[in-house]
Protein backbone atom coordinates (compact mmCIF):
# COMPACT_ATOMS: atom_id res chain seq x y z
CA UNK A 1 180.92 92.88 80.22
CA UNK A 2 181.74 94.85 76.89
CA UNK A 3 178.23 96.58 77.35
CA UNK A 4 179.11 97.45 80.95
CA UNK A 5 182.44 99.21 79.94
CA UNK A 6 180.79 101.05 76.85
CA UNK A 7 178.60 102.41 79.30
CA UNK A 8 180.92 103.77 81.50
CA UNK A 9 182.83 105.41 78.48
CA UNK A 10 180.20 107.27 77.32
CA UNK A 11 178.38 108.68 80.73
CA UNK A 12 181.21 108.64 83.11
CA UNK A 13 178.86 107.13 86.21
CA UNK A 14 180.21 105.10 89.02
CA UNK A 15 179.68 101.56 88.93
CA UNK A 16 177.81 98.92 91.63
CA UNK A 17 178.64 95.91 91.88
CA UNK A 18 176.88 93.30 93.59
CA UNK A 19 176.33 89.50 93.39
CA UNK A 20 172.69 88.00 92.40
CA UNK A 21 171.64 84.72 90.75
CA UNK A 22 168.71 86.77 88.84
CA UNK A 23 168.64 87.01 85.00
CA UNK A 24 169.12 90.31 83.06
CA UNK A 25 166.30 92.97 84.25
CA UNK A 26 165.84 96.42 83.50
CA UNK A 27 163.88 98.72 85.84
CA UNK A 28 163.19 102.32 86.15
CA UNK A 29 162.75 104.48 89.07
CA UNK A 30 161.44 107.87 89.86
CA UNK A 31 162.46 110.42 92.49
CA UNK A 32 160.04 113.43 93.29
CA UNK A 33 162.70 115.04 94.99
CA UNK A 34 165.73 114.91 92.69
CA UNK A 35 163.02 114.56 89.55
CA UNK A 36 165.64 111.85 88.07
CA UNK A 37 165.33 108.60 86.93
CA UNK A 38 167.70 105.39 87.17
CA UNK A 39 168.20 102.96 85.05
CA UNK A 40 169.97 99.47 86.17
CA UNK A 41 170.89 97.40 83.66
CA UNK A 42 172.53 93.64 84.86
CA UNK A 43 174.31 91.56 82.85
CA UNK A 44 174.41 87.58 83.80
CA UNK A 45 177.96 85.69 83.33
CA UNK A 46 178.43 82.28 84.08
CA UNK A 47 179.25 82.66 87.74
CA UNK A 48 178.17 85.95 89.15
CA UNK A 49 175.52 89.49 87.73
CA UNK A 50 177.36 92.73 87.66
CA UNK A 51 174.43 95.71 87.99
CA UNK A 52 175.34 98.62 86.89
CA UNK A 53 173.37 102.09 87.25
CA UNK A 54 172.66 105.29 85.15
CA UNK A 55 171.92 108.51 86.52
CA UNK A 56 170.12 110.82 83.61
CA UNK A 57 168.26 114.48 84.37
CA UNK A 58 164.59 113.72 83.46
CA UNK A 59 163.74 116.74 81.10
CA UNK A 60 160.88 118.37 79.11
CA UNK A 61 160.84 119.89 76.14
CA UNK A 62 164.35 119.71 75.74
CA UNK A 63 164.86 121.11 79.56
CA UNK A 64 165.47 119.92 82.82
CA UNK A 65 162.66 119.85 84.94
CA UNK A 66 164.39 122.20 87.68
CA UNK A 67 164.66 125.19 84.88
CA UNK A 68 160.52 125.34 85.44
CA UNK A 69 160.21 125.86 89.10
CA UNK A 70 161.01 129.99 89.37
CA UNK A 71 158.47 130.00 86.12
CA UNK A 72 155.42 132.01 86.61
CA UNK A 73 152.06 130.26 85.54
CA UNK A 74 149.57 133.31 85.85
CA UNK A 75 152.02 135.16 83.45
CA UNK A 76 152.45 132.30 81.18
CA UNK A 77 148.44 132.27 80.90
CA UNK A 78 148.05 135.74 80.49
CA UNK A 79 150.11 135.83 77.27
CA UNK A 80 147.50 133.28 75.90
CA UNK A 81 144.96 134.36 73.57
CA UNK A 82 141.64 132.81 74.19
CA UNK A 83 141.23 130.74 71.29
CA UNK A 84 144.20 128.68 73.45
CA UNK A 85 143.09 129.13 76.64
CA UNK A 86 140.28 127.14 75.55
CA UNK A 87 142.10 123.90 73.84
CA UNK A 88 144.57 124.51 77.10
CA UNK A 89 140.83 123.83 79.39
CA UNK A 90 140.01 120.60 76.92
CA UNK A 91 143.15 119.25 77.83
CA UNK A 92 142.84 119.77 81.67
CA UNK A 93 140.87 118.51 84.29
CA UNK A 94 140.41 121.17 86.30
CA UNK A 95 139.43 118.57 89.68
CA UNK A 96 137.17 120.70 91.59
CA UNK A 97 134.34 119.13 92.61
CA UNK A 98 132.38 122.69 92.69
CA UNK A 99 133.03 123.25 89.73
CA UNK A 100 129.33 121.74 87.39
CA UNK A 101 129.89 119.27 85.60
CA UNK A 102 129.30 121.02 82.31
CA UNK A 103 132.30 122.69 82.99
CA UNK A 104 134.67 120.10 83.61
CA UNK A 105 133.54 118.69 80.95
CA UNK A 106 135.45 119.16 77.87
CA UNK A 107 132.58 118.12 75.19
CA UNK A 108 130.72 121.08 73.83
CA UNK A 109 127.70 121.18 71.97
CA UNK A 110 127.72 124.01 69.12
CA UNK A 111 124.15 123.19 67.76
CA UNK A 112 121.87 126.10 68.88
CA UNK A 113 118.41 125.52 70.81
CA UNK A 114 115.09 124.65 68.36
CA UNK A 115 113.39 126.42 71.02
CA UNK A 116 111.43 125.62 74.55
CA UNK A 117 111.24 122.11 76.19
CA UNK A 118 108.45 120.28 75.44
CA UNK A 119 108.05 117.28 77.70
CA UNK A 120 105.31 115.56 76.35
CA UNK A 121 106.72 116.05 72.93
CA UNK A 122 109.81 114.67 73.80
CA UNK A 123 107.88 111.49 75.55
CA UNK A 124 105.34 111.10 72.24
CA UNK A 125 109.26 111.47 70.48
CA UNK A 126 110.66 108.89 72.63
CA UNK A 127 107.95 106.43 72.54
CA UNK A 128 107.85 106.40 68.60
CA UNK A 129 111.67 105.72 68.55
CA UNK A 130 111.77 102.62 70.78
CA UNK A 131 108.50 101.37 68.56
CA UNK A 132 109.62 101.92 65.41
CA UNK A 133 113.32 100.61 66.45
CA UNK A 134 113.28 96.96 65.09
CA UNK A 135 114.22 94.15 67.65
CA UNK A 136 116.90 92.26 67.71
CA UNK A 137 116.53 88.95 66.08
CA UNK A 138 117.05 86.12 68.67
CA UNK A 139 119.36 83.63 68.31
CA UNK A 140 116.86 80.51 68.99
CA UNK A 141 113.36 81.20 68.10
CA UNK A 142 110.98 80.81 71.01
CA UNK A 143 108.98 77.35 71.40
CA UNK A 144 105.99 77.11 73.85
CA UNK A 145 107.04 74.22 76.36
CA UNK A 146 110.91 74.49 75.45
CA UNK A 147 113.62 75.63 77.69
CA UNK A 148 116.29 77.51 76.07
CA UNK A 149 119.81 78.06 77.46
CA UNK A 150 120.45 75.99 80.65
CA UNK A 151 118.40 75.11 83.37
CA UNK A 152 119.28 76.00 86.68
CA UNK A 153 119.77 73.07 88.98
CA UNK A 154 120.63 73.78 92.71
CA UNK A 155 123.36 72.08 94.05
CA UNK A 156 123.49 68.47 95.96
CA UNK A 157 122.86 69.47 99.92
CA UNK A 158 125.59 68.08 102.03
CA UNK A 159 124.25 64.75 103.96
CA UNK A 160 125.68 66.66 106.91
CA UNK A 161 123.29 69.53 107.18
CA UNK A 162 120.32 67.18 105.95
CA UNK A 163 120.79 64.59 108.55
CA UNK A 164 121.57 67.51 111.37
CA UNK A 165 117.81 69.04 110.42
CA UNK A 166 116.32 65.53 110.69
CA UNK A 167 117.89 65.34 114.43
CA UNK A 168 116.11 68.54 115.40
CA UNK A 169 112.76 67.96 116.82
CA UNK A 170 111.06 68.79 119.23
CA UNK A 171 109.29 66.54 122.13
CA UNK A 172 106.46 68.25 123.61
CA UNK A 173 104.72 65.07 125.09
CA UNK A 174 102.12 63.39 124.04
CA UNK A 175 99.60 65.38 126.07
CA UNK A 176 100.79 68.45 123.57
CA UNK A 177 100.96 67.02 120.79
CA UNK A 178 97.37 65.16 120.79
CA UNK A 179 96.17 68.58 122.24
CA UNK A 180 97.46 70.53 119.15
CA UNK A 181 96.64 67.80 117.05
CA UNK A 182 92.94 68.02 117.64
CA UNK A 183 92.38 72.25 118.64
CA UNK A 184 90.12 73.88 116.05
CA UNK A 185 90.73 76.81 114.04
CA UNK A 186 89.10 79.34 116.72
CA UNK A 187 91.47 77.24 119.53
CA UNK A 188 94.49 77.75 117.89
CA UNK A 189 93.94 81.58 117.04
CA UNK A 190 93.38 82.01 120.74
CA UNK A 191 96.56 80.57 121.37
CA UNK A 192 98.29 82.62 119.06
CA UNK A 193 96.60 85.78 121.05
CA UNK A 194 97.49 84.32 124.26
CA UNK A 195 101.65 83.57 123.04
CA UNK A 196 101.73 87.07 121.08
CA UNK A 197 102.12 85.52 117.87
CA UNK A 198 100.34 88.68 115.95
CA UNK A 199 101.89 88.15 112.53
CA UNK A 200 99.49 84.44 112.55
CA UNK A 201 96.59 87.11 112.19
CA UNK A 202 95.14 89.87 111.99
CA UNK A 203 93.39 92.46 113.26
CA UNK A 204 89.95 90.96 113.34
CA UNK A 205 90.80 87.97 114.75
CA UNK A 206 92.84 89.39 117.86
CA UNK A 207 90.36 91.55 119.06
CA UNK A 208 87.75 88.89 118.77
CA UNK A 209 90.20 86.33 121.10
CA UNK A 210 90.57 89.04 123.77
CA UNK A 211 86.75 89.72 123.89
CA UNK A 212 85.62 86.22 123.36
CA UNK A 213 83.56 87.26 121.05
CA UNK A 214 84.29 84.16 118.57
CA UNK A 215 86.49 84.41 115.13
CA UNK A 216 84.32 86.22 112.33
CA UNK A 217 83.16 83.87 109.45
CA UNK A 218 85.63 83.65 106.85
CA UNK A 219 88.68 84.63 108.16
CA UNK A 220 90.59 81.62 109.63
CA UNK A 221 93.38 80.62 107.92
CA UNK A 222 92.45 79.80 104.91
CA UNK A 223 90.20 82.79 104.54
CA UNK A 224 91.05 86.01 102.92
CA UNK A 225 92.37 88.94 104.92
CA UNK A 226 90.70 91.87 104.12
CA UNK A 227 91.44 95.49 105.48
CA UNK A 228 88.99 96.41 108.51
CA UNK A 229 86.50 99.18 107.44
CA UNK A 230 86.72 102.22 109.18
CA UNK A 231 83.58 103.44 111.11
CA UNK A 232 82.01 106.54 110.59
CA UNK A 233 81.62 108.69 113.57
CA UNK A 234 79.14 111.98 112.94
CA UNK A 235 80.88 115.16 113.34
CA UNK A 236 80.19 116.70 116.82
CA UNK A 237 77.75 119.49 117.06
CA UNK A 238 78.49 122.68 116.85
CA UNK A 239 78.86 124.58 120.57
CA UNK A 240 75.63 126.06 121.16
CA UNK A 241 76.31 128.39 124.17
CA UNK A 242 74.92 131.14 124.97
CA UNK A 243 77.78 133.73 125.36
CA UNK A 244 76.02 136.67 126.51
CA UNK A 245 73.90 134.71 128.30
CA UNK A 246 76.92 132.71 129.98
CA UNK A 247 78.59 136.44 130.89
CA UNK A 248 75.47 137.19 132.76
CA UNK A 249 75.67 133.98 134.80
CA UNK A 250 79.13 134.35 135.67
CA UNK A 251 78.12 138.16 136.68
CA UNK A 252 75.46 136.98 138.61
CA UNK A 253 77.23 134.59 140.56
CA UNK A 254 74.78 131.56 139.38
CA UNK A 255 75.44 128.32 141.47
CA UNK A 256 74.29 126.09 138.82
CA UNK A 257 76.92 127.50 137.14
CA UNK A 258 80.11 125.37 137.85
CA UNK A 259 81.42 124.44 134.65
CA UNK A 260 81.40 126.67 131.34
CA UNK A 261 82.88 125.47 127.95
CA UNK A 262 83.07 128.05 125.22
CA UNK A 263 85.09 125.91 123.49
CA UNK A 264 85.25 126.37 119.11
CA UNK A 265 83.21 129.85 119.31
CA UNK A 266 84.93 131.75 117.06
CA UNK A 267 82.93 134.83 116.75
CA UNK A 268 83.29 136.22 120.50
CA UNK A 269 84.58 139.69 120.80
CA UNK A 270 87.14 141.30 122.85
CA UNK A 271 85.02 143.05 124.35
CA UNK A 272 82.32 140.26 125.06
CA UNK A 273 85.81 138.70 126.69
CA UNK A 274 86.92 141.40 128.55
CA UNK A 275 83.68 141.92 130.27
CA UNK A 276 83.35 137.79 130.99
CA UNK A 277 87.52 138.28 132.90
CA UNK A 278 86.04 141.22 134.57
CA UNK A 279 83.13 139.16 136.19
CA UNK A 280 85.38 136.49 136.96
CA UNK A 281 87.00 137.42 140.70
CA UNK A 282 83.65 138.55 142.05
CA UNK A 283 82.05 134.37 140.76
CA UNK A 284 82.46 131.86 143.48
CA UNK A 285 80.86 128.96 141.94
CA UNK A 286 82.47 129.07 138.75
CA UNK A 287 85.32 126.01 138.57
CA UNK A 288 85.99 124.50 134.71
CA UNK A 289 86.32 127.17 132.25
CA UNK A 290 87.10 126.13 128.64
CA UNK A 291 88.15 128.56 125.98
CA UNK A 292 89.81 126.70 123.56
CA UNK A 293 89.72 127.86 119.83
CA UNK A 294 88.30 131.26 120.39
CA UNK A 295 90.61 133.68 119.35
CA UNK A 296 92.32 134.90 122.36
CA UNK A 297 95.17 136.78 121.37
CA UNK A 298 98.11 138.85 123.98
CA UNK A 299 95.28 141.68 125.01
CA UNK A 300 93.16 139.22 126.39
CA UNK A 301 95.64 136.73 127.30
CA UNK A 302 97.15 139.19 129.84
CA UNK A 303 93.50 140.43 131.33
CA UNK A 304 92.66 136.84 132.13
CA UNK A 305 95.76 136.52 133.95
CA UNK A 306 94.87 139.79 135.99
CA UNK A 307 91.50 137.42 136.31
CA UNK A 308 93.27 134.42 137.49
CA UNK A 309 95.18 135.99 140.50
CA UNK A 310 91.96 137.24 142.00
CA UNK A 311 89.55 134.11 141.36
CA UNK A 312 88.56 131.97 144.25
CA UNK A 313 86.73 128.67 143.18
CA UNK A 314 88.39 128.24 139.51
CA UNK A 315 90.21 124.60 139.54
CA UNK A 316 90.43 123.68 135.78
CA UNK A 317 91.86 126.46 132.63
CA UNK A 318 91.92 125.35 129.25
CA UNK A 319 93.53 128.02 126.64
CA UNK A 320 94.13 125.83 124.37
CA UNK A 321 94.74 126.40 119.96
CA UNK A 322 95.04 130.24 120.20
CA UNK A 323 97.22 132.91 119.53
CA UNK A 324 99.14 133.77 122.59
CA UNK A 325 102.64 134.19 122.44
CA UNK A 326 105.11 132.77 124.49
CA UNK A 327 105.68 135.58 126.69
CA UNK A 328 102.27 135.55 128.04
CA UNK A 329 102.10 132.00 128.91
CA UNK A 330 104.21 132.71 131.57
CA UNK A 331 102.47 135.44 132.83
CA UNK A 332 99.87 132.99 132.88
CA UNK A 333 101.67 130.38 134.59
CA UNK A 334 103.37 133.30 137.17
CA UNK A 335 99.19 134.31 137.80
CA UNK A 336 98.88 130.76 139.05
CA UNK A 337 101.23 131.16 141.96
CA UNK A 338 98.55 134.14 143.56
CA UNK A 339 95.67 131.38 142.84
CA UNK A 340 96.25 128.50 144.69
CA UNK A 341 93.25 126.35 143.54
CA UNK A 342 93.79 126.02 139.86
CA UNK A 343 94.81 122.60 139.95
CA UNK A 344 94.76 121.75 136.21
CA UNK A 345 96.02 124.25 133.58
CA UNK A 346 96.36 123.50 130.00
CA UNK A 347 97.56 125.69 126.98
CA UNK A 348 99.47 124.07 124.10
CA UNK A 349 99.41 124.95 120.23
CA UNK A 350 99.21 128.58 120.36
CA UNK A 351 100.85 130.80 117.90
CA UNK A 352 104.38 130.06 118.66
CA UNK A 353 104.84 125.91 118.20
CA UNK A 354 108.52 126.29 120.03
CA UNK A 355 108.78 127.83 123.13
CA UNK A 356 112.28 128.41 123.51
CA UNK A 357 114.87 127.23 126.27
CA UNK A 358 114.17 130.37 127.97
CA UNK A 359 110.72 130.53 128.51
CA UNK A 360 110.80 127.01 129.45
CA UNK A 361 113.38 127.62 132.08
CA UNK A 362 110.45 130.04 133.60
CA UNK A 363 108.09 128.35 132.81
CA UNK A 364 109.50 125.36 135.07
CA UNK A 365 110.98 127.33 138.10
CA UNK A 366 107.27 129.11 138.00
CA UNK A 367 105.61 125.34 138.41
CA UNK A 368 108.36 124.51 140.70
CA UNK A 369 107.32 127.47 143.35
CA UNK A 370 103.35 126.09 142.33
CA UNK A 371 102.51 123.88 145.77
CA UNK A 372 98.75 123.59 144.30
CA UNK A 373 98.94 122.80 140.49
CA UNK A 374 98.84 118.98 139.24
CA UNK A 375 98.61 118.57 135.67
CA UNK A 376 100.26 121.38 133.01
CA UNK A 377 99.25 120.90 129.46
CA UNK A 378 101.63 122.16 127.86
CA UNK A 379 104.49 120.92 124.99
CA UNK A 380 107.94 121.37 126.82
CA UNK A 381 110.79 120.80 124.28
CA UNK A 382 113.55 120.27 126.23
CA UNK A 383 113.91 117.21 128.78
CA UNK A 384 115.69 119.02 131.66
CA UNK A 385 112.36 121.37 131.48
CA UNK A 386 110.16 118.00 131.24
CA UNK A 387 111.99 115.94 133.88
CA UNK A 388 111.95 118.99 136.68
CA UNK A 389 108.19 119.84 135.74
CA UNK A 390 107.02 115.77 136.45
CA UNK A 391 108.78 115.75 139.12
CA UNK A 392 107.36 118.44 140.67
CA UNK A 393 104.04 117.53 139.84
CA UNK A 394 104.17 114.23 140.95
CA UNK A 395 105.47 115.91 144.19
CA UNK A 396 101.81 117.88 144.93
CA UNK A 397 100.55 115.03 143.85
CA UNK A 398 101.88 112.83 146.48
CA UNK A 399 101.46 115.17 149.23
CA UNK A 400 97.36 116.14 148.14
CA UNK A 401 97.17 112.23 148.04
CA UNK A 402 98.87 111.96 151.65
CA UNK A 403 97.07 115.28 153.00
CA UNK A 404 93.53 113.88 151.96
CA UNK A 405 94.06 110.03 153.88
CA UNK A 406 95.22 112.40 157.26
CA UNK A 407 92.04 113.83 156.79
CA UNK A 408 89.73 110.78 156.44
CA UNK A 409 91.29 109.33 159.16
């Protein structure tokens, strides 16, 4: 109680009481707002603790904490010389993570560079430390055949979960058992096949079960599995055909001639190509016509399409891997609404390997007005574009399919 009343002397603060069966504590509390701290002090007497609180201005250096708030900073640092700016950055973390690390960090290394980095110098360096760096001495020296430290002994299972595993089992007859019991090797891989089981083998010994052509020799299950070794297929020929001779034919209107694959013949001319679209709407035998990988670029792109809307017989075009731009694919696909027997038309990987949403949008509503195409080879991006275009096809489809029994019958 004398404490209590010195302290009211000196700092001339209201007093709290309250009642509490606590013994003397002393705690401190902070307010961002007021930036003042409290201090309660309690005293304990024999039947009741008297609290009493002190109100002090938090300060720093010597000043309240509200003098600093109409200070300005950016003048403050601009009377700095940069000798202090610099122990002022050591002392701060700036927290920005943009900021490199090197920056925020406050170490600084003042040794200058002995020149270029040398990695294998510094690896050679490296290696020579950690072998001529002496190991640490252990404190037991080893002994073939003698554990040191503890050895690890897993728990005592709980009788619970033993005698719960002993209680699963399954009864699968004694028809299935004695079968499984007595299958060979070869039986039981084919019953594997049969169930799916294809992690129980490999390869090998799948295909074999589904041709019944009998498990190789040594790889049942306690053979080795070896990786399968890949066949060697000769490369394909290279196209032998005769362009100008091929021109001629299709000029000539030969009836032998029905299908004509230039495909991979890279050194035909524009002008060996122009002439063979020019000879193409008088031909009336002429139905496949494969020019994939020959160079076509826009120039000829666009006179084939001239071609297309006068041709008569041609069912099947295959542009495929060249350089036509996007553009002229669907002047392509817009020639096939004036020919109404290409059936198949194909022209994916050309220079351009995205399309774009709208040349796919004409591209579909093009197929959509097609009644006569059924397959489009092309690589449609987007799958409102996709779904519309199947659809569609699988539309002709159905009616050619329907059109064709009507005229059997």
């Amino acid at each position: 109680m004398a404490d209590t009343a010195k302290d009211k002397e000196v700092l001339g603060e209201e007093e709290e009481e309250e009642e509490e069966e606590s013994t003397t504590t002393t705690t401190t509390t902070t307010s961002k707002k007021t930036s003042q701290w409290r201090k309660t002090r309690s005293t304990k007497t024999s039947a009741t603790t008297k609290t009493t609180t002190l109100t002090t201005p938090a300060k720093l250096y010597g000043k309240d904490l509200s003098e600093y708030d109409d200070v300005d900073v950016e003048s403050l640092l601009a009377q700095l010389s940069p000798e202090e700016i610099t122990i002022l950055a050591k002392e701060v973390d700036p927290d920005d993570n943009f900021l490199p690390p090197d920056q925020r960090c406050s170490y600084e290394c003042s040794k200058d560079a002995t020149g270029p980095l040398n990695r294998k110098q510094l690896i050679e360096h490296i290696n020579k430390q950690a072998i001529e760096t002496p190991d640490e001495p252990e404190f037991e020296p080893y002994v073939q055949g003698k554990v040191r430290g503890k050895k690890w002994v897993p728990p005592p299972r709980d009788a619970r979960e033993i005698e719960a595993e002993e209680q699963i089992a399954i009864d699968m007859g004694d028809e299935y058992e004695h079968a499984l019991n007595d299958a060979t090797q070869e039986e039981i891989i084919d019953l594997a096949a049969i169930l799916g089981f294809h992690s129980m083998m490999n390869q090998d010994q799948y295909h074999a079960s589904l041709l019944n052509k009998g498990q190789p020799v040594g790889m049942g299950w306690d053979g080795i599995t070896k990786s399968t070794q890949q066949k060697l297929f000769p490369m394909d020929p290279p196209n032998a055909t005769d362009v100008e001779e091929s021109i001629k034919r299709v000029k000539d209107d030969d009836s032998k001639l029905v299908d004509l694959n230039l495909n991979n013949i890279k050194n035909i001319s524009d002008e060996k190509l122009e002439q063979l679209f020019a000879a193409l709407p008088q031909n009336e035998h002429l139905e496949v016509l494969s020019l994939t990988n020959v160079g076509l670029t826009d120039k000829t792109a666009l006179l084939l399409a001239e071609a297309i809307e006068k041709s008569k017989t041609l069912r099947v075009l295959n542009v495929e891997t060249n350089f036509i731009s996007p553009p002229v694919i669907v002047k392509l696909v817009q020639a096939l609404l004036k020919c109404h027997t290409i059936e198949e038309f194909r022209a994916s990987n050309q220079r351009s390997a995205v399309l774009g949403n709208k040349i796919e949008m004409e591209i579909t509503d093009l197929v959509e007005k097609n009644p006569s195409l059924l397959r489009l080879g092309l690589h449609l991006e987007f799958n409102d574009a996709r779904h519309r275009v199947a659809a569609h096809l699988q539309r002709n489809i159905d009616r050619i399919r329907v059109k064709r029994l009507n005229q059997r019958k």
